[in-house]
N, C-alpha and C. Protein backbone atom coordinates (compact mmCIF):
# COMPACT_ATOMS: atom_id res chain seq x y z
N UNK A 1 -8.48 -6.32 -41.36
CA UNK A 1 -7.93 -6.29 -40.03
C UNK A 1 -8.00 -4.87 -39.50
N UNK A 2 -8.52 -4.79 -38.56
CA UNK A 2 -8.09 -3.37 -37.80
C UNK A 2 -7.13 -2.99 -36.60
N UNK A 3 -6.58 -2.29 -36.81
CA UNK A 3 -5.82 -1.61 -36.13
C UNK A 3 -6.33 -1.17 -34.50
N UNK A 4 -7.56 -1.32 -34.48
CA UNK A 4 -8.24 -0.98 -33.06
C UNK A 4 -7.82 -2.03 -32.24
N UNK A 5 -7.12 -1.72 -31.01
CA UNK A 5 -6.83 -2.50 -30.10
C UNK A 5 -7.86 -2.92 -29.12
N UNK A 6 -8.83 -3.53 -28.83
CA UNK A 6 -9.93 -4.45 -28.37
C UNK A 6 -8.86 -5.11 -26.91
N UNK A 7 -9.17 -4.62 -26.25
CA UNK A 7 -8.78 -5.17 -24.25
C UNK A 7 -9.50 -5.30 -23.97
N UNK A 8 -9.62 -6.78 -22.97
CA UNK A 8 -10.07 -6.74 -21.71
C UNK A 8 -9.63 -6.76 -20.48
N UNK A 9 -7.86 -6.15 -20.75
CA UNK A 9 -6.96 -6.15 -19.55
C UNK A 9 -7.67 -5.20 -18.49
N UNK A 10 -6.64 -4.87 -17.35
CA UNK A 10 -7.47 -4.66 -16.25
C UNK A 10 -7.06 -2.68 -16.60
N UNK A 11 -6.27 -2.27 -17.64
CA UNK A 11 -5.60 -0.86 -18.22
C UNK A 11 -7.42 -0.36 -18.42
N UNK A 12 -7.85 -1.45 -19.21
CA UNK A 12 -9.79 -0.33 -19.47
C UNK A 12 -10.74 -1.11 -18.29
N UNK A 13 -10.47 -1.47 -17.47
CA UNK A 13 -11.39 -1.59 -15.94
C UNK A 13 -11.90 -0.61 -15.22
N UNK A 14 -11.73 0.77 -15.55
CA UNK A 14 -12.14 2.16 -14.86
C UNK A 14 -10.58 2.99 -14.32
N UNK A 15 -11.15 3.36 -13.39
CA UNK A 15 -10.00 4.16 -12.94
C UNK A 15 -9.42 3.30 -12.05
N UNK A 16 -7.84 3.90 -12.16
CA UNK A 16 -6.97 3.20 -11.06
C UNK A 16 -7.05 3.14 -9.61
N UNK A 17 -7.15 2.29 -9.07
CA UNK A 17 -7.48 2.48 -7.66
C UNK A 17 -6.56 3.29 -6.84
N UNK A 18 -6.89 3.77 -6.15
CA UNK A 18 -5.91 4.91 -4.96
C UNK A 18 -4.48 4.01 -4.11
N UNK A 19 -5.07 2.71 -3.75
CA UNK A 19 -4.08 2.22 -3.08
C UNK A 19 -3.05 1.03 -4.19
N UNK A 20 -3.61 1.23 -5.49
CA UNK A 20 -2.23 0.84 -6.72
C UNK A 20 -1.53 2.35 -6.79
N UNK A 21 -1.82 2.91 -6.98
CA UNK A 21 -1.40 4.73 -7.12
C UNK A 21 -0.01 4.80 -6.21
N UNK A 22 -1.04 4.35 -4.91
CA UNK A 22 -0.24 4.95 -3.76
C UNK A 22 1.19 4.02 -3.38
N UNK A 23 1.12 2.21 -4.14
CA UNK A 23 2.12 1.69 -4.13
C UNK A 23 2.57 1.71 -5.16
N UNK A 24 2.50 2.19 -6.16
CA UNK A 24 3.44 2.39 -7.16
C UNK A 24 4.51 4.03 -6.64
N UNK A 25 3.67 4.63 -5.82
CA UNK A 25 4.59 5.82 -5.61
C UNK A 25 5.32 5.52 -4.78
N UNK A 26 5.33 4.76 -3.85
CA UNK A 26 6.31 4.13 -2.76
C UNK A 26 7.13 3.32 -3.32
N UNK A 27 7.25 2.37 -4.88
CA UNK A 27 7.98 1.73 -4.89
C UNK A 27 9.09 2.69 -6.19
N UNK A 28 8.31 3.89 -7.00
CA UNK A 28 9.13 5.26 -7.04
C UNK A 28 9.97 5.40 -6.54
N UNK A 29 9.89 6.17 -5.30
CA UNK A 29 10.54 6.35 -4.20
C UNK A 29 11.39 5.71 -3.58
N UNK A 30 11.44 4.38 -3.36
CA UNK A 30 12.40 3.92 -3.43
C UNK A 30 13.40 3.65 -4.50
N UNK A 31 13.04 3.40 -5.46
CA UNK A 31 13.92 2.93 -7.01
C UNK A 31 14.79 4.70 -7.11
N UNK A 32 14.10 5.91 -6.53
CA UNK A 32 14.77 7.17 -6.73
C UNK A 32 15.63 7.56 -5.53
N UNK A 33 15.31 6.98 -4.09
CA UNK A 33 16.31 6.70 -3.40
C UNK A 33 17.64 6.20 -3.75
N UNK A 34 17.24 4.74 -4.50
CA UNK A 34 18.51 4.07 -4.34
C UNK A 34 19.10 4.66 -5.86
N UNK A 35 18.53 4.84 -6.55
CA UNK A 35 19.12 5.92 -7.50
C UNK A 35 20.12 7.09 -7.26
N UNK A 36 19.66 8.12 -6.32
CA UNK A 36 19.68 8.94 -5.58
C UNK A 36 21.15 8.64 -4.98
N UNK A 37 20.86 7.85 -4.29
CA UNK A 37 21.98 7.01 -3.40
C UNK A 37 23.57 6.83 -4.13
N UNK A 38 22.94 5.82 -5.35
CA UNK A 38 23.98 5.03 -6.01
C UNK A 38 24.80 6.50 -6.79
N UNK A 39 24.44 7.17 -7.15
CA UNK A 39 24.90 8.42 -7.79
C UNK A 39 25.93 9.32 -6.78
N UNK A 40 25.52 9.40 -5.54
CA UNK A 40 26.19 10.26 -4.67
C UNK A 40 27.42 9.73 -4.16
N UNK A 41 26.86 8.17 -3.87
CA UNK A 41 28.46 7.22 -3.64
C UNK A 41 29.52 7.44 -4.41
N UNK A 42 29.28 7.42 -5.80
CA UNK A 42 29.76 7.47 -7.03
C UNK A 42 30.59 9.14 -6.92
N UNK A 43 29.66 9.92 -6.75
CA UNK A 43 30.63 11.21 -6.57
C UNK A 43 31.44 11.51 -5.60
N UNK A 44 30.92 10.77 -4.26
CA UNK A 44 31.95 10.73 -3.26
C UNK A 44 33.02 9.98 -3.36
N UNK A 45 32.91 9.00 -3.58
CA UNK A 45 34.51 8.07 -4.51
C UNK A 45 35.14 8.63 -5.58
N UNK A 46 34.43 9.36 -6.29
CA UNK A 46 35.30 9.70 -7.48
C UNK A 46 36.25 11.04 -6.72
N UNK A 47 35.94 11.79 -5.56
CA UNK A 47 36.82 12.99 -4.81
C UNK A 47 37.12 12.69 -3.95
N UNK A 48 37.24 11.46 -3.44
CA UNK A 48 38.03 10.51 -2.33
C UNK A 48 39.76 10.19 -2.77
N UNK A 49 39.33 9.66 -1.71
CA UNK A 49 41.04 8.76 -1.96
C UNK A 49 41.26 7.62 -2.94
N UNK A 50 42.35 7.72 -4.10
CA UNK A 50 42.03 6.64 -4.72
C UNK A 50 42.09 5.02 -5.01
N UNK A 51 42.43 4.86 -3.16
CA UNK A 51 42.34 3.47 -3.07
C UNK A 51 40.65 2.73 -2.61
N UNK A 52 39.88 4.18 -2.30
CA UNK A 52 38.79 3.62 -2.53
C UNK A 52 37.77 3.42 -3.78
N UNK A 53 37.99 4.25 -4.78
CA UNK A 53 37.27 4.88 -5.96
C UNK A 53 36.72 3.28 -6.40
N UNK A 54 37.48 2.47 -6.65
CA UNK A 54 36.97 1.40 -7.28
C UNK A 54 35.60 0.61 -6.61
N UNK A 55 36.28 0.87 -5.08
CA UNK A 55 35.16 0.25 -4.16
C UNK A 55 33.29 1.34 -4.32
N UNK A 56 33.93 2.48 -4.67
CA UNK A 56 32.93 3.47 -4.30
C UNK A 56 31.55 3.27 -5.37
N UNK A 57 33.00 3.37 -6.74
CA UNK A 57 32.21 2.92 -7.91
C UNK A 57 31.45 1.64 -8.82
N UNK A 58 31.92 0.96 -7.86
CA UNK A 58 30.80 -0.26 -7.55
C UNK A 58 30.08 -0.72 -6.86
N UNK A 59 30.55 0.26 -5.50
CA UNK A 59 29.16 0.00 -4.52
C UNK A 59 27.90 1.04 -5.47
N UNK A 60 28.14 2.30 -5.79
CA UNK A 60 27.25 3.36 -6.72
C UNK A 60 26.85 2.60 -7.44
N UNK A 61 27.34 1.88 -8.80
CA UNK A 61 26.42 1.18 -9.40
C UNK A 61 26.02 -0.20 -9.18
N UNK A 62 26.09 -0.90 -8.07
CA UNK A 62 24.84 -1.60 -7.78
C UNK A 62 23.76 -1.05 -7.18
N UNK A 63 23.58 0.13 -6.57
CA UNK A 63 22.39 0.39 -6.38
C UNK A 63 21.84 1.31 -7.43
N UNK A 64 22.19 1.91 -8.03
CA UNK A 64 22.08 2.20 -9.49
C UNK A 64 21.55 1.30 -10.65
N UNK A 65 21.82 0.35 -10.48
CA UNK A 65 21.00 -1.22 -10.80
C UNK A 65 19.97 -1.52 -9.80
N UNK A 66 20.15 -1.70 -8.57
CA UNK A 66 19.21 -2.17 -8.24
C UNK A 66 18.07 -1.24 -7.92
N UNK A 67 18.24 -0.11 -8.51
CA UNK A 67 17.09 1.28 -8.51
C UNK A 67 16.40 0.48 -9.47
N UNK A 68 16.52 -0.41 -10.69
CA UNK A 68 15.93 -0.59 -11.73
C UNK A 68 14.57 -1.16 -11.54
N UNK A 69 14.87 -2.29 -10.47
CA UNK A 69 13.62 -2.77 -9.53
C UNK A 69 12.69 -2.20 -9.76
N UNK A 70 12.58 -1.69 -8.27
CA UNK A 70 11.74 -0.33 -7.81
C UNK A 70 10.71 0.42 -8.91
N UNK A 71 11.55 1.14 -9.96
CA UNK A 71 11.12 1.88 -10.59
C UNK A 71 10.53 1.14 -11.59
N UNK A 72 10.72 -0.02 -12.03
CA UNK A 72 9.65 -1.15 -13.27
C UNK A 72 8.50 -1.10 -12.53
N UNK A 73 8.76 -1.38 -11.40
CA UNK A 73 7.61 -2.18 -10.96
C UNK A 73 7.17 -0.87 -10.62
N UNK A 74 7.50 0.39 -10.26
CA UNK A 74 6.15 0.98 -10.24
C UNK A 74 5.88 1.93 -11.49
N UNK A 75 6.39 2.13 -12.36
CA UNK A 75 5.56 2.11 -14.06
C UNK A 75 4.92 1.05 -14.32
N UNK A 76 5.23 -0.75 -14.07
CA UNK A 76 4.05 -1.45 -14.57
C UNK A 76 2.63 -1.16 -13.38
N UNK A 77 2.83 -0.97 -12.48
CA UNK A 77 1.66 -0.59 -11.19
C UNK A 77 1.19 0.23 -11.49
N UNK A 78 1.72 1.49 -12.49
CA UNK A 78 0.71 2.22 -12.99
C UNK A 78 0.04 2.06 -14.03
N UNK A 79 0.77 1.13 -14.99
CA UNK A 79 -0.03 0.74 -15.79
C UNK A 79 -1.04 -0.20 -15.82
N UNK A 80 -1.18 -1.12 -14.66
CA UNK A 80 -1.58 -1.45 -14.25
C UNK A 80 -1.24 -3.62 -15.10
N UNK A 81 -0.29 -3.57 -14.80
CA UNK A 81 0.55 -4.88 -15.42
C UNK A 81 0.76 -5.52 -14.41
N UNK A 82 -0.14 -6.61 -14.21
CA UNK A 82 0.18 -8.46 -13.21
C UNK A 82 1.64 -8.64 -13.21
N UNK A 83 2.62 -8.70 -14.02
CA UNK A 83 3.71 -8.63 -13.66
C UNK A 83 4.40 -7.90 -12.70
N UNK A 84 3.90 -6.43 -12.47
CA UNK A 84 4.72 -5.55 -11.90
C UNK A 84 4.56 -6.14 -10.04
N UNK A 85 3.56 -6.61 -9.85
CA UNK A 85 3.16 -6.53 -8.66
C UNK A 85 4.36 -7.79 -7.92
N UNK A 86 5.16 -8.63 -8.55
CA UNK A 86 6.00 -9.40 -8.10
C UNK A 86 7.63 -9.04 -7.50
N UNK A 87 7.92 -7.81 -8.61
CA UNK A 87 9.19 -7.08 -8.35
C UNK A 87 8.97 -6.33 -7.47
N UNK A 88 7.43 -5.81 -7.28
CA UNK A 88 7.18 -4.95 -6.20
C UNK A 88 7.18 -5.21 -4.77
N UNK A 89 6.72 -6.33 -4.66
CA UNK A 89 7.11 -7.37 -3.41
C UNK A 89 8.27 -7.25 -2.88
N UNK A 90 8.93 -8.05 -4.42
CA UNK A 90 10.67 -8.32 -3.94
C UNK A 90 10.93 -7.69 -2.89
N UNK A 91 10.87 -6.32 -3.84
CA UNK A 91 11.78 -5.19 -3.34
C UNK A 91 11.51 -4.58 -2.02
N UNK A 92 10.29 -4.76 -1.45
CA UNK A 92 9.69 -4.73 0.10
C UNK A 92 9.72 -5.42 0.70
N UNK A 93 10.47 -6.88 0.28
CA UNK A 93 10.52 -7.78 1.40
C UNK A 93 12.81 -7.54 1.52
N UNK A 94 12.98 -6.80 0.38
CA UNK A 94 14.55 -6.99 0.94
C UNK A 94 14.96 -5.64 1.17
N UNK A 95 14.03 -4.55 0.94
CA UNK A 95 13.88 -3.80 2.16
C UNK A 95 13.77 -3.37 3.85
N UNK A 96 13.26 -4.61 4.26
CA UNK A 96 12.92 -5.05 5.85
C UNK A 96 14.07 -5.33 6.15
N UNK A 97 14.82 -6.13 5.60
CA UNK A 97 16.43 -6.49 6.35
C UNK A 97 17.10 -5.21 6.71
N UNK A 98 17.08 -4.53 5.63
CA UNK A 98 18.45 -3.36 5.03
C UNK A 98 17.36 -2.60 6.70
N UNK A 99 16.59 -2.03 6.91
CA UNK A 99 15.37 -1.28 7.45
C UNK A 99 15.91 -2.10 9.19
N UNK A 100 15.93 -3.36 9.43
CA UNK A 100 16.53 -3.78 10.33
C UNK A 100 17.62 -3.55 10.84
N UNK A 101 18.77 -3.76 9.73
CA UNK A 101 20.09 -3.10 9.88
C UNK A 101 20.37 -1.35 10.42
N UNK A 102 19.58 -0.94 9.95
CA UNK A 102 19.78 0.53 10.02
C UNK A 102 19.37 0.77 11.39
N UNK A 103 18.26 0.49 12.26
CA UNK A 103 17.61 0.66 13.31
C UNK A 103 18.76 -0.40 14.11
N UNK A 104 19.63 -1.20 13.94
CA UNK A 104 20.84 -1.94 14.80
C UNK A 104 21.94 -1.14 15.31
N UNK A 105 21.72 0.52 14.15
CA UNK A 105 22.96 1.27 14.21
C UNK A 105 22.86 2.33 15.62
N UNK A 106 23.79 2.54 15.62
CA UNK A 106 24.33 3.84 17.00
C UNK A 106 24.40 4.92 16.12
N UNK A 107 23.76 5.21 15.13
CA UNK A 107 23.83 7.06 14.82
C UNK A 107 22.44 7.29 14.54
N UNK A 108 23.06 8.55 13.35
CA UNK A 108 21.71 9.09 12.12
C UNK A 108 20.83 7.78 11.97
N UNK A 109 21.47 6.72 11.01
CA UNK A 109 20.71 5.46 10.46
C UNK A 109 19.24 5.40 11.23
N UNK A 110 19.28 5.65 12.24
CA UNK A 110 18.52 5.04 12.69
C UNK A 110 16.68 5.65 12.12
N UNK A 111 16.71 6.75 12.06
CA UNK A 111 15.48 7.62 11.26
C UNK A 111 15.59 6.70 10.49
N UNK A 112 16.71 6.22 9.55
CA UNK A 112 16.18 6.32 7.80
C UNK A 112 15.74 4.46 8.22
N UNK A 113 16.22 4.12 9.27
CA UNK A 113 15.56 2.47 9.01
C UNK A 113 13.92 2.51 9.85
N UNK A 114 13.60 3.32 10.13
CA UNK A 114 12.31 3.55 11.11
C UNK A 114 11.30 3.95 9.84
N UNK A 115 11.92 5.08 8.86
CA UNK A 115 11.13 5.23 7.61
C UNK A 115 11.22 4.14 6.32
N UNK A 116 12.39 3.18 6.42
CA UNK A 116 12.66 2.37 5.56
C UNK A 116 11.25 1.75 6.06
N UNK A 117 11.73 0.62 7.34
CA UNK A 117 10.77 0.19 7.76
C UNK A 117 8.88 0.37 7.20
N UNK A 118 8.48 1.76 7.79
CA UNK A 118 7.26 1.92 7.38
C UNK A 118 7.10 2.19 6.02
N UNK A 119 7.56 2.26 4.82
CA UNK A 119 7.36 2.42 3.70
C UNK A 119 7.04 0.88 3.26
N UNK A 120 7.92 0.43 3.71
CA UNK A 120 8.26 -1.34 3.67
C UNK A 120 7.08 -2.05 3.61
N UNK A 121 6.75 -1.87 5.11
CA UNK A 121 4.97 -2.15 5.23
C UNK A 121 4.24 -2.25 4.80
N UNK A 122 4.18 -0.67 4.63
CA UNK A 122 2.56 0.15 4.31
C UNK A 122 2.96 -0.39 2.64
N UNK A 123 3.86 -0.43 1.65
CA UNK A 123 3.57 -0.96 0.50
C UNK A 123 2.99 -2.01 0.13
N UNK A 124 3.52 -3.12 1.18
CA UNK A 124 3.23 -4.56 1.32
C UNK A 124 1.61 -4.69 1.23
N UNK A 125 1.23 -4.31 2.44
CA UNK A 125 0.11 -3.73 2.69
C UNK A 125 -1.35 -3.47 1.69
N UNK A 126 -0.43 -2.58 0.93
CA UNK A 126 -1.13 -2.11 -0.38
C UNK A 126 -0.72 -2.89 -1.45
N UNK A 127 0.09 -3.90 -1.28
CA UNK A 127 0.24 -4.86 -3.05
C UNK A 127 -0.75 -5.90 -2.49
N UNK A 128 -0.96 -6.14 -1.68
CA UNK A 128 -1.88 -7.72 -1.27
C UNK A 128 -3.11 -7.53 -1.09
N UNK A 129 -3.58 -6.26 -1.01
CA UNK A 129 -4.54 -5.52 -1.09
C UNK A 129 -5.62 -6.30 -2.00
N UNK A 130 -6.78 -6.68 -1.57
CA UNK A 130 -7.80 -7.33 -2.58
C UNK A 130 -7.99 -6.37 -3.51
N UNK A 131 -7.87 -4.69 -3.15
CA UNK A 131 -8.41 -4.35 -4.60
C UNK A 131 -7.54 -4.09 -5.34
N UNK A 132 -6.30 -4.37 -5.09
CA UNK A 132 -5.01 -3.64 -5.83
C UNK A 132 -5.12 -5.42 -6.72
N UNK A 133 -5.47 -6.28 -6.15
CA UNK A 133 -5.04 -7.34 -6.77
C UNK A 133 -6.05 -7.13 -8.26
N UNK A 134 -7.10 -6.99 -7.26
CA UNK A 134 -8.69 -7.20 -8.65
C UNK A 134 -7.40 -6.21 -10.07
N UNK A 135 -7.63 -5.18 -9.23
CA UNK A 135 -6.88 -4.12 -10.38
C UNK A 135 -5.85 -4.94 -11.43
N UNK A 136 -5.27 -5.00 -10.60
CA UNK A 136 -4.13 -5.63 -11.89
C UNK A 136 -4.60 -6.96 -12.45
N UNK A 137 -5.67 -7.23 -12.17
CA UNK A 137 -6.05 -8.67 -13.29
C UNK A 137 -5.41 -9.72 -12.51
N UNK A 138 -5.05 -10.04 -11.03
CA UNK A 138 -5.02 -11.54 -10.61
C UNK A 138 -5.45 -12.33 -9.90
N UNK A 139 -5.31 -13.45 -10.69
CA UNK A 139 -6.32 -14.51 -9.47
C UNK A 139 -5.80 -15.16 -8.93
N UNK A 140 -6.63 -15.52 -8.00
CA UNK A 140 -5.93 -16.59 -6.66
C UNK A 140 -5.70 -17.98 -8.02
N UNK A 141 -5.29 -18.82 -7.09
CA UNK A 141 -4.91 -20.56 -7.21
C UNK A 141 -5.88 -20.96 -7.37
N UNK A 142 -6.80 -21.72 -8.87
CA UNK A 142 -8.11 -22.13 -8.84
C UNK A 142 -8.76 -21.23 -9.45
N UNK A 143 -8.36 -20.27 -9.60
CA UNK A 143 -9.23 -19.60 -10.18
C UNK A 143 -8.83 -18.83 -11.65
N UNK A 144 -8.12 -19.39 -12.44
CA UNK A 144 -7.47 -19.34 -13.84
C UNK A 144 -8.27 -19.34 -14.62
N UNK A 145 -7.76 -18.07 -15.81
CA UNK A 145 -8.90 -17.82 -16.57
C UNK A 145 -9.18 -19.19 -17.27
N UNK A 146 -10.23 -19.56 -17.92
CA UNK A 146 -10.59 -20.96 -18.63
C UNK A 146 -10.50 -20.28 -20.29
């Protein structure tokens, strides 16, 4: 038996394409946002008042969890793993709401849902992408490996 690992996944297909690259760094970016995010809530509740702390510290770690998303799916996008490309979706299609909401608001919000928004997109964009698909090894309906 040898130890040589023999692939024909889509990891030895050549080089990674630019627009898997470029949505795995957008879905980064977000997973380090809401990372980002969930952490700061967390410190602002913990030097708040302490009838909010509990609220603070569970709004912080759900997005602290839900950073987890984001950031799988874009380590499997770089690795170039058929799985990753589904969480990657998700997370750009429940992006558009939150991205809606923000652009509904009367302040600041409103930048960060105009950039929510276009990140939102332009990822989408790039996961449905025929060559991002070839890349990660998937096929349409009908067309299963035999």
């Amino acid at each position: 038996m040898s130890s040589e690992k023999t692939s024909t996944t889509p990891e030895s297909a050549g080089p990674r394409p630019r627009r898997l690259t470029y949505a795995a760094a957008l879905a980064a970016l977000e997973g380090l946002a809401l990372l980002i995010g969930g952490v700061w809530i967390i410190v602002l509740g913990l030097m708040g008042d302490a009838d909010d702390r509990q609220q603070a510290v569970t709004g912080g770690v759900t997005l602290i969890v839900l950073a987890l998303l984001p950031l799988l799916a874009a380590r499997g996008l770089l690795g170039r793993r058929s799985w990753s490309r589904g969480p990657a979706v998700i997370t750009q299609i429940l992006a558009l709401p939150v991205a809606y909401n923000l652009l509904q608001a009367d302040s600041m919000a409103i930048p960060a849902g105009i950039a929510l928004a276009l990140v939102a997109v332009t990822a989408l964009v790039l996961l449905v992408n025929a060559e991002t698909t070839r890349a990660l090894g998937i096929r349409g309906p009908g067309n299963a490996r035999e």
